[in-house]
C-alpha atoms as a PDB file:
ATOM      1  CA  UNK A   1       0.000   0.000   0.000  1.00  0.00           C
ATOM      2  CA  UNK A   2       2.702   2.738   0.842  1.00  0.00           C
ATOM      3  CA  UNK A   3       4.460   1.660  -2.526  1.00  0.00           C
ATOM      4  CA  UNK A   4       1.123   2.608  -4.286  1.00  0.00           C
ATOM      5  CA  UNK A   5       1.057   6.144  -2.161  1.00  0.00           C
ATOM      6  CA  UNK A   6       4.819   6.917  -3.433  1.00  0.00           C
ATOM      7  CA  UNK A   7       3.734   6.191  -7.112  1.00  0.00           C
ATOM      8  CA  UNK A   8       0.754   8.807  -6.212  1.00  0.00           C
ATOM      9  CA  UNK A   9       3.304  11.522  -5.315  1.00  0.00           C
ATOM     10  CA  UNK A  10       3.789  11.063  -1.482  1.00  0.00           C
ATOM     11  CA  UNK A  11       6.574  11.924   0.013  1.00  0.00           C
ATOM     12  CA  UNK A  12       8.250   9.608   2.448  1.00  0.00           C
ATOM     13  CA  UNK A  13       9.480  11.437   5.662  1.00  0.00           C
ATOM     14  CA  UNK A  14      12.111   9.712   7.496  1.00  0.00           C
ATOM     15  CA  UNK A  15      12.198  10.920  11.003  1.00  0.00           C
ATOM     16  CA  UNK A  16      15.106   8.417  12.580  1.00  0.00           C
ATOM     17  CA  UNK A  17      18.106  10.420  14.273  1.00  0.00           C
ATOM     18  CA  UNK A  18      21.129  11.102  11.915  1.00  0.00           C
ATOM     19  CA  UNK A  19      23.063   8.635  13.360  1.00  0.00           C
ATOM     20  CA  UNK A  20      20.624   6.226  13.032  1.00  0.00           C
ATOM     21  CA  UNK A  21      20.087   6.806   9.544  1.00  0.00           C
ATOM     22  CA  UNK A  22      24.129   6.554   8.849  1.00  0.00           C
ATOM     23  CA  UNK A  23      24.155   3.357  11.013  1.00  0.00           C
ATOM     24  CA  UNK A  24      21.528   1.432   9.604  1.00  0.00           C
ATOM     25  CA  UNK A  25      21.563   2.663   6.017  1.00  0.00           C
ATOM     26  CA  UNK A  26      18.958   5.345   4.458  1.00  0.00           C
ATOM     27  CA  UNK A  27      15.950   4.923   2.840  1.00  0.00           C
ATOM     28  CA  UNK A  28      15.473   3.962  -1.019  1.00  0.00           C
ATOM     29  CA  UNK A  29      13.448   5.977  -3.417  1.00  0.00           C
ATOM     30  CA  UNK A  30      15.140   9.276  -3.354  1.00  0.00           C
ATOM     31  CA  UNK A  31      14.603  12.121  -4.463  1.00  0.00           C
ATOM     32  CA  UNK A  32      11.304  11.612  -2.839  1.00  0.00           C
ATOM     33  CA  UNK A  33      12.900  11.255   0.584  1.00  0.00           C
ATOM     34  CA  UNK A  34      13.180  13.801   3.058  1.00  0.00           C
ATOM     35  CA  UNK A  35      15.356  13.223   6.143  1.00  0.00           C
ATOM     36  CA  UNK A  36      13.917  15.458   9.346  1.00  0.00           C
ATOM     37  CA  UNK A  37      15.253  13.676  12.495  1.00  0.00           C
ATOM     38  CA  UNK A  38      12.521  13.732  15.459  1.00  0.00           C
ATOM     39  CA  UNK A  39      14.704  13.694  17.999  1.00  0.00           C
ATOM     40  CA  UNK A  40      18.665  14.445  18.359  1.00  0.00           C
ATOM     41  CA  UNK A  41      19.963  11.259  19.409  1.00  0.00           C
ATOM     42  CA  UNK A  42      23.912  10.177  19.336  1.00  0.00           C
ATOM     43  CA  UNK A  43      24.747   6.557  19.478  1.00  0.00           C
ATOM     44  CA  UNK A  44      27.737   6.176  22.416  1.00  0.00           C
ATOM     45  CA  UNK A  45      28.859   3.336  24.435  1.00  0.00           C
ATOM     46  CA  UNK A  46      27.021   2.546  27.486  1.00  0.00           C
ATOM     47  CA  UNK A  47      28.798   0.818  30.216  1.00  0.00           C
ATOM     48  CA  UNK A  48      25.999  -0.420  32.506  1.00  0.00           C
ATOM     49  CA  UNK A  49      24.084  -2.443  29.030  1.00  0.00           C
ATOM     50  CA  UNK A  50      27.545  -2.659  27.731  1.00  0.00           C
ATOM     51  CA  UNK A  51      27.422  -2.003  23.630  1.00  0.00           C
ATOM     52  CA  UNK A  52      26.485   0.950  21.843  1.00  0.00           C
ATOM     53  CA  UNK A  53      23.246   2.448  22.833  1.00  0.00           C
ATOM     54  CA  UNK A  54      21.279   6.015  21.775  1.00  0.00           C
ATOM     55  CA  UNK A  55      20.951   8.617  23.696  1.00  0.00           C
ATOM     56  CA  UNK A  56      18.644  10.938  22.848  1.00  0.00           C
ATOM     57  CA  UNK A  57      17.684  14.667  23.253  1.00  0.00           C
ATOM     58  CA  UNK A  58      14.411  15.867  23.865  1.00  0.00           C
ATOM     59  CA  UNK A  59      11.728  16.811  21.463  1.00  0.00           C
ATOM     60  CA  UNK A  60      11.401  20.123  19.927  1.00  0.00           C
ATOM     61  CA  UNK A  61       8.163  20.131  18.180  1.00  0.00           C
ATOM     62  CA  UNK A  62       8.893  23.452  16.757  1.00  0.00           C
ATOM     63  CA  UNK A  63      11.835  22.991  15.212  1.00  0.00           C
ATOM     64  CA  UNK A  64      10.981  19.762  13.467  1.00  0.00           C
ATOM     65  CA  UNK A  65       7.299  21.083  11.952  1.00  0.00           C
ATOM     66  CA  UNK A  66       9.786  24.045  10.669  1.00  0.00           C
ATOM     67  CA  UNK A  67      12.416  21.254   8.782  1.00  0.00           C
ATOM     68  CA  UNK A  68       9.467  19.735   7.498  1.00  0.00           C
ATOM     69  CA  UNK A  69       7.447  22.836   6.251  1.00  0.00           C
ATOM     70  CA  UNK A  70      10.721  23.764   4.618  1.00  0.00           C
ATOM     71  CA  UNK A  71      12.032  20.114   2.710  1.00  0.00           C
ATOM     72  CA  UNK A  72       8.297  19.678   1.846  1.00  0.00           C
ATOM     73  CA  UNK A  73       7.839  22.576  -0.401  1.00  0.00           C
ATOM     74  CA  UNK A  74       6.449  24.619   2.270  1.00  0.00           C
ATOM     75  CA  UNK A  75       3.010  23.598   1.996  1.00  0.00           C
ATOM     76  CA  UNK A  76       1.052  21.873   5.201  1.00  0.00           C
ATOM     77  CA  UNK A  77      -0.924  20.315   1.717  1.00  0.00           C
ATOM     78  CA  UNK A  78       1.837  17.962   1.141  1.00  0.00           C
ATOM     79  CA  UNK A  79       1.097  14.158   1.088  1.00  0.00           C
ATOM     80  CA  UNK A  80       3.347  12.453   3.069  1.00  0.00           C
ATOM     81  CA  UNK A  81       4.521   9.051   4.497  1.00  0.00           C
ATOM     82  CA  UNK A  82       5.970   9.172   8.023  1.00  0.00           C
ATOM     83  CA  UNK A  83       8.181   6.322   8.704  1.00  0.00           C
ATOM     84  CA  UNK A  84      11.288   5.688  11.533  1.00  0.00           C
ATOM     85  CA  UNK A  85      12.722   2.001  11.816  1.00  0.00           C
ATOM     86  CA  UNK A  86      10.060   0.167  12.630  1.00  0.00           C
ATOM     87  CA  UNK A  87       6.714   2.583  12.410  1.00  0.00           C
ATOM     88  CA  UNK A  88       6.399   2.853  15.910  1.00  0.00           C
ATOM     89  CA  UNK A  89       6.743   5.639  18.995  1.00  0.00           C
ATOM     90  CA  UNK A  90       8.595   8.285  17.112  1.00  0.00           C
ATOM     91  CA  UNK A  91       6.747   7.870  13.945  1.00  0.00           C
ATOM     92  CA  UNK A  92       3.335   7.923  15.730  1.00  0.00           C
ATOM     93  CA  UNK A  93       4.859  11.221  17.887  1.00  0.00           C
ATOM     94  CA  UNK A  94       5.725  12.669  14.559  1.00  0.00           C
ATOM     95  CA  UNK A  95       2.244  12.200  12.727  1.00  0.00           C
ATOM     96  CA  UNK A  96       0.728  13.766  15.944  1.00  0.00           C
ATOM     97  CA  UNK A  97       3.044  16.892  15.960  1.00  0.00           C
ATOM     98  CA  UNK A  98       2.345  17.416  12.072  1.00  0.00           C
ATOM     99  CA  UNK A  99      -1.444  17.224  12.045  1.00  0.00           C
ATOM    100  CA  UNK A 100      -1.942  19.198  15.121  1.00  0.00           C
ATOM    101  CA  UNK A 101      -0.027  21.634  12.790  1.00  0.00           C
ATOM    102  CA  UNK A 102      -2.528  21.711  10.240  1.00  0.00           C
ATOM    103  CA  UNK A 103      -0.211  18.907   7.611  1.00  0.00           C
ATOM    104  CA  UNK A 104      -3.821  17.448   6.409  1.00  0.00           C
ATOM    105  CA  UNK A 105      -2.833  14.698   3.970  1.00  0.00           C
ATOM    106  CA  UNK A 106      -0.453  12.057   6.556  1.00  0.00           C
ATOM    107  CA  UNK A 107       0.064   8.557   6.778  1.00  0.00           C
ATOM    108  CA  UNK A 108       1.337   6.102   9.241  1.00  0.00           C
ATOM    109  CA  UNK A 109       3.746   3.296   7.541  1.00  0.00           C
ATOM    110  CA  UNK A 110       3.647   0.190   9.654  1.00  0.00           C
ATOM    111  CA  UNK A 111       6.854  -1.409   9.512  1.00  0.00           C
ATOM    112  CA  UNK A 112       8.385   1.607   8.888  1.00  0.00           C
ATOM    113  CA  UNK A 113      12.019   2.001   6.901  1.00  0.00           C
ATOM    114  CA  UNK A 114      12.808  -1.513   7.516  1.00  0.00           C
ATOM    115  CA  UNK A 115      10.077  -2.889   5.823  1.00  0.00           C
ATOM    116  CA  UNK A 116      10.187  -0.469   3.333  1.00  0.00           C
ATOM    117  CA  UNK A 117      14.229  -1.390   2.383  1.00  0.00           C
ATOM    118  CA  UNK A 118      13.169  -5.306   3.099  1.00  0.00           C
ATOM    119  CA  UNK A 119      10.635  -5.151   0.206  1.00  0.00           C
ATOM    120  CA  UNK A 120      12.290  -2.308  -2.447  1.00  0.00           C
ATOM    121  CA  UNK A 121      16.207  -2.045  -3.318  1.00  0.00           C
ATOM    122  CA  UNK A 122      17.924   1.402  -3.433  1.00  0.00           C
ATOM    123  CA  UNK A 123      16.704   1.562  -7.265  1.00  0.00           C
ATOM    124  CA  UNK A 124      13.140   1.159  -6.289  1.00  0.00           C
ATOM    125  CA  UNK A 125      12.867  -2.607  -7.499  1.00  0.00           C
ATOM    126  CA  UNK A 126      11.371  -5.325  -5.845  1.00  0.00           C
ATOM    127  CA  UNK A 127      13.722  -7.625  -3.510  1.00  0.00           C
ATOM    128  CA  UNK A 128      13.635 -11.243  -4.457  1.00  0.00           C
ATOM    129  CA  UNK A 129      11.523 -13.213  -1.740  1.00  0.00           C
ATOM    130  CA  UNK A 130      13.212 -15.616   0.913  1.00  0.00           C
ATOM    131  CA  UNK A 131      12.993 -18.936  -0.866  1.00  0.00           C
ATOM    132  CA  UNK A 132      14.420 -21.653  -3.697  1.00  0.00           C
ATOM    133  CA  UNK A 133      13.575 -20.518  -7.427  1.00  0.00           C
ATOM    134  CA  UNK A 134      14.134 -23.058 -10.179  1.00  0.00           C
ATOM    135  CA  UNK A 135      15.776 -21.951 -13.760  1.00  0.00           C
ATOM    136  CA  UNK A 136      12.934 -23.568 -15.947  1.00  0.00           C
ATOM    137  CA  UNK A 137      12.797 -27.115 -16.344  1.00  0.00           C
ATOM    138  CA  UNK A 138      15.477 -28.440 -14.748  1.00  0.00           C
ATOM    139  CA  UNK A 139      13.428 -29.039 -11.559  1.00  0.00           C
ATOM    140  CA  UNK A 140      12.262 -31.945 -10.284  1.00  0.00           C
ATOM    141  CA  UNK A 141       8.614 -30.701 -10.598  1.00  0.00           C
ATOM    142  CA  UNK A 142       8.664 -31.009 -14.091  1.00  0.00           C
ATOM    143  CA  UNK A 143       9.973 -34.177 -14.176  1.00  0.00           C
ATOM    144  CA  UNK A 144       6.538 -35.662 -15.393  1.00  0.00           C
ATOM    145  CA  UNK A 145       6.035 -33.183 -18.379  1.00  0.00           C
ATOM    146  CA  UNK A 146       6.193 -33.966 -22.205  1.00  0.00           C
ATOM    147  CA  UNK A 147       9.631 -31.757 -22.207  1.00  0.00           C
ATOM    148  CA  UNK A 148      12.912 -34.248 -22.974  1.00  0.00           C
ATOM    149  CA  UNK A 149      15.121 -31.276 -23.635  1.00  0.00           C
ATOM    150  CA  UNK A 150      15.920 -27.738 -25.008  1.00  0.00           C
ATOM    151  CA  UNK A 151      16.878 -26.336 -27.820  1.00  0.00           C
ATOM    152  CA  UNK A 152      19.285 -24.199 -28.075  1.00  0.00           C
ATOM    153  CA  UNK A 153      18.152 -21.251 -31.021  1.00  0.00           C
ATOM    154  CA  UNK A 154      20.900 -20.502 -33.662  1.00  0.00           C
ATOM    155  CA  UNK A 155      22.111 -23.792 -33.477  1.00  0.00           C
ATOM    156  CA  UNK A 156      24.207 -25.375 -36.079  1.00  0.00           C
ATOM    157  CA  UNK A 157      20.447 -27.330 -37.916  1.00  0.00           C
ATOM    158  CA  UNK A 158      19.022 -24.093 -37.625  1.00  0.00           C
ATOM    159  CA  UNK A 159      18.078 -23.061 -41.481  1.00  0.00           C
ATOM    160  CA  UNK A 160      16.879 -19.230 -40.770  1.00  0.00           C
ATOM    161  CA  UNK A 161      19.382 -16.723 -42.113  1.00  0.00           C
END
């Protein structure tokens, strides 16, 4: 469904902290992207859980319905997707802070940018599905039909010039 909004012209808003876009990897199907970071958050080492860990900077509603006025074309008119990793807290913050601002045309993406890179590639292609895919009729599923072999076209008993 959010595939289908893109080809209709929405915009997808990515609202992960910088550093979490440069750590995981952005999101395909530029130039229809717009990075505005929700919150400020820096990814440092935390000794008590002991890896890497965010840390994270309050929200300044303000300043982020601003970023977003401004990389959407300045209209609160603009249709647009609202996505962070997984479509959860800071996406749902985000499409709360945007249409109490008047933004009329928003949507929600479940799954958020890692469903949306798990289904298209950075050129906007499907991703091949988890699975075994056969060449043609080399499989064993075929092994019943009428087909003994293949022909190869331009082959030395071929009479076309």
């Amino acid at each position: 469904e959010a595939r289908v909004l893109f080809e209709n012209n929405y915009i997808i808003l990515d609202c992960r902290a910088l550093d979490e876009i440069d750590f995981e990897g952005r999101c395909s199907g530029k130039p229809n992207v717009i990075e505005v970071p929700l919150i400020n958050a820096k990814r440092v080492y935390d000794a008590d859980a002991g890896k890497k860990v965010y840390k994270q900077e309050k929200v300044n509603a303000e300043a982020f319905v601003s970023s977003v006025t401004a990389k959407a074309g300045a209209t609160k008119d603009a249709k647009i997707m609202i996505m962070d990793s997984i479509g959860g807290v800071r996406a749902e913050k985000a499409f709360k802070i945007l249409s109490s601002n008047g933004f009329s045309s928003l949507v929600l993406v479940d799954g958020g940018v890692n469903a949306w890179k798990a289904a298209w590639d950075a050129t906007m292609r499907r991703r091949q599905l988890p699975g075994s895919f056969s060449r043609g009729f080399d499989n064993a599923m075929f092994s019943d039909s009428m087909v003994s072999h293949a022909e190869t076209f331009g082959s030395g008993g071929d009479e076309t010039a």
